[in-house]
Protein backbone atom coordinates (compact mmCIF):
# COMPACT_ATOMS: atom_id res chain seq x y z
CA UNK A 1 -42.69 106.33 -88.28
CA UNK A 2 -45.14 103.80 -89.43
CA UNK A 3 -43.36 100.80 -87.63
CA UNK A 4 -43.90 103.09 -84.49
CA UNK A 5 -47.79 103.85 -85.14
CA UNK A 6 -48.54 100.08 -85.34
CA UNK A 7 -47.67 99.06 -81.96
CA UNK A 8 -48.56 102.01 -80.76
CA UNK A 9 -52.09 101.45 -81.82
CA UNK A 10 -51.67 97.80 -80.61
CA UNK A 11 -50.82 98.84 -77.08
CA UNK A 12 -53.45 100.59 -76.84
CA UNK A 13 -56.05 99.10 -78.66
CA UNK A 14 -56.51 96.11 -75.80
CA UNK A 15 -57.28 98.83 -73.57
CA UNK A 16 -59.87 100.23 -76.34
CA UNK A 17 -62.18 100.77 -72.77
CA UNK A 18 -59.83 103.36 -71.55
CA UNK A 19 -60.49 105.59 -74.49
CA UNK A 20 -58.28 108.70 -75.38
CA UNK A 21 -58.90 112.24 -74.79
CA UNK A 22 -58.22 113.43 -78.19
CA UNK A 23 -61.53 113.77 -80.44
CA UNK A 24 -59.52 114.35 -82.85
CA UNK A 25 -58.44 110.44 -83.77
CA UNK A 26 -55.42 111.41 -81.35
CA UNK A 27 -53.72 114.53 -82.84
CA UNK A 28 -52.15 116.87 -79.80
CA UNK A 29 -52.64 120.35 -79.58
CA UNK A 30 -52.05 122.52 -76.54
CA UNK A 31 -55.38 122.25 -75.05
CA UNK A 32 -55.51 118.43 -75.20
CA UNK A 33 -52.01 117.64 -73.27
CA UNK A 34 -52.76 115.47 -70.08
CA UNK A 35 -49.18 115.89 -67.56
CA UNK A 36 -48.05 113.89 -65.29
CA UNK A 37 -46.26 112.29 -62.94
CA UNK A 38 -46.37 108.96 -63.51
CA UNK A 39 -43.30 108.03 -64.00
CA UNK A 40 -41.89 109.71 -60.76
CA UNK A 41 -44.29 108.40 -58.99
CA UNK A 42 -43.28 104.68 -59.91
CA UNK A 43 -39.73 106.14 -59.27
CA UNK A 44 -39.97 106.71 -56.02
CA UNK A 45 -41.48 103.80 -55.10
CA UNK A 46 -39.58 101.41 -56.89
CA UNK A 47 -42.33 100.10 -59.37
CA UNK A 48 -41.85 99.21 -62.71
CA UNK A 49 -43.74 99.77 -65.78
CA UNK A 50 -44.90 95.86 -66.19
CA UNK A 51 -46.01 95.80 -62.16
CA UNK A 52 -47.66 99.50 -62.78
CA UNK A 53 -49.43 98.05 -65.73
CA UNK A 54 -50.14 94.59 -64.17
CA UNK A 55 -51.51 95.94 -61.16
CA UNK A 56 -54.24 98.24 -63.71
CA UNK A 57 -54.80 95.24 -66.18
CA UNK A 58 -53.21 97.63 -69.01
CA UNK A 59 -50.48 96.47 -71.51
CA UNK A 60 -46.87 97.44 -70.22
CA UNK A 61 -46.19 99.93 -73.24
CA UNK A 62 -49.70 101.61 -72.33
CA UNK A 63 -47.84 102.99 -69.10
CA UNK A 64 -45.22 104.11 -71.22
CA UNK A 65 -47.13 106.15 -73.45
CA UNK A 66 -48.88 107.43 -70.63
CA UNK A 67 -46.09 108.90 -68.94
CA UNK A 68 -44.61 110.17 -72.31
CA UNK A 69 -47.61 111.99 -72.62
CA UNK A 70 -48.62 110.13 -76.04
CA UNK A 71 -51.65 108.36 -74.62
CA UNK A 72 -54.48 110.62 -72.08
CA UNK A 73 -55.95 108.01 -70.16
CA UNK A 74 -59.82 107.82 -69.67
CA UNK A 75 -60.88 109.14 -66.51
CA UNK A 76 -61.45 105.63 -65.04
CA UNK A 77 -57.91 104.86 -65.24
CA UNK A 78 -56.43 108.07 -64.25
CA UNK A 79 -58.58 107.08 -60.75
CA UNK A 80 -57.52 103.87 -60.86
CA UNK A 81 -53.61 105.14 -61.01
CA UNK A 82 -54.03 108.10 -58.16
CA UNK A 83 -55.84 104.98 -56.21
CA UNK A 84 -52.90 103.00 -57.09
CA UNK A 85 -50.17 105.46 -55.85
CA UNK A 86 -53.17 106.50 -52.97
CA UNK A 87 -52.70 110.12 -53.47
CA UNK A 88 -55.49 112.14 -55.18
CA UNK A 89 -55.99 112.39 -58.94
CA UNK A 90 -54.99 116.36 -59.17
CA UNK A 91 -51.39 114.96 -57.67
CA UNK A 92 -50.52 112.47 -60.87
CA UNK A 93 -52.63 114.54 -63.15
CA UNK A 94 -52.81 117.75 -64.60
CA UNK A 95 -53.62 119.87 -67.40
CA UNK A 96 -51.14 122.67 -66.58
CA UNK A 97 -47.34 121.47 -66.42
CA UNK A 98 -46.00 120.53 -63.02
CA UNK A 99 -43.74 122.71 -61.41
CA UNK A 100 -40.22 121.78 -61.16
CA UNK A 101 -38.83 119.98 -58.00
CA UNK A 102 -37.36 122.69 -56.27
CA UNK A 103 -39.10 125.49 -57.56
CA UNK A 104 -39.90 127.92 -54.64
CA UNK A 105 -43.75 128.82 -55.43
């Protein structure tokens, strides 16, 4: 696991700016989970992780964690990706999971 916390950290630590949600030094517990739908977002508009990441000035593996839910972005760059995708914030973000595709509701 230690070969996984270094780059981890080094992903991330470039975008030191963006910050992380956790007060915690980055330990998840219920309340602190950030979804979203990132990754189906880039999906369905054919955009990959290194454009996605270009595009914000973030490292490549930054998106990843992002959309693995490993990383809670600041709220600069959670605007800066619903501006990106031009949809609002509430539509890539949430603190509640999303509901399935296809769920009636």
């Amino acid at each position: 696991m230690a070969n996984h916390e270094t780059p981890r950290l080094a992903a991330v630590a470039p975008d030191a700016a963006e910050g992380s949600a956790h007060g915690d030094g980055g330990a998840d517990t219920a309340r602190d989970v950030v979804y979203n739908r990132i990754s189906m977002l880039r999906a369905e508009r054919g955009i990959s992780r290194r454009e996605l990441a270009d595009a914000l000035g973030v490292h490549y593996q930054t998106v990843g964690y992002l959309e693995r839910g490993e990383y809670s972005p600041s709220l600069f760059l959670a605007l800066r990706i619903a501006e990106y995708f031009d949809v609002a914030v509430e539509v890539v973000f949430s603190t509640r999971p999303f509901p399935r595709l296809g769920d009636a509701g």
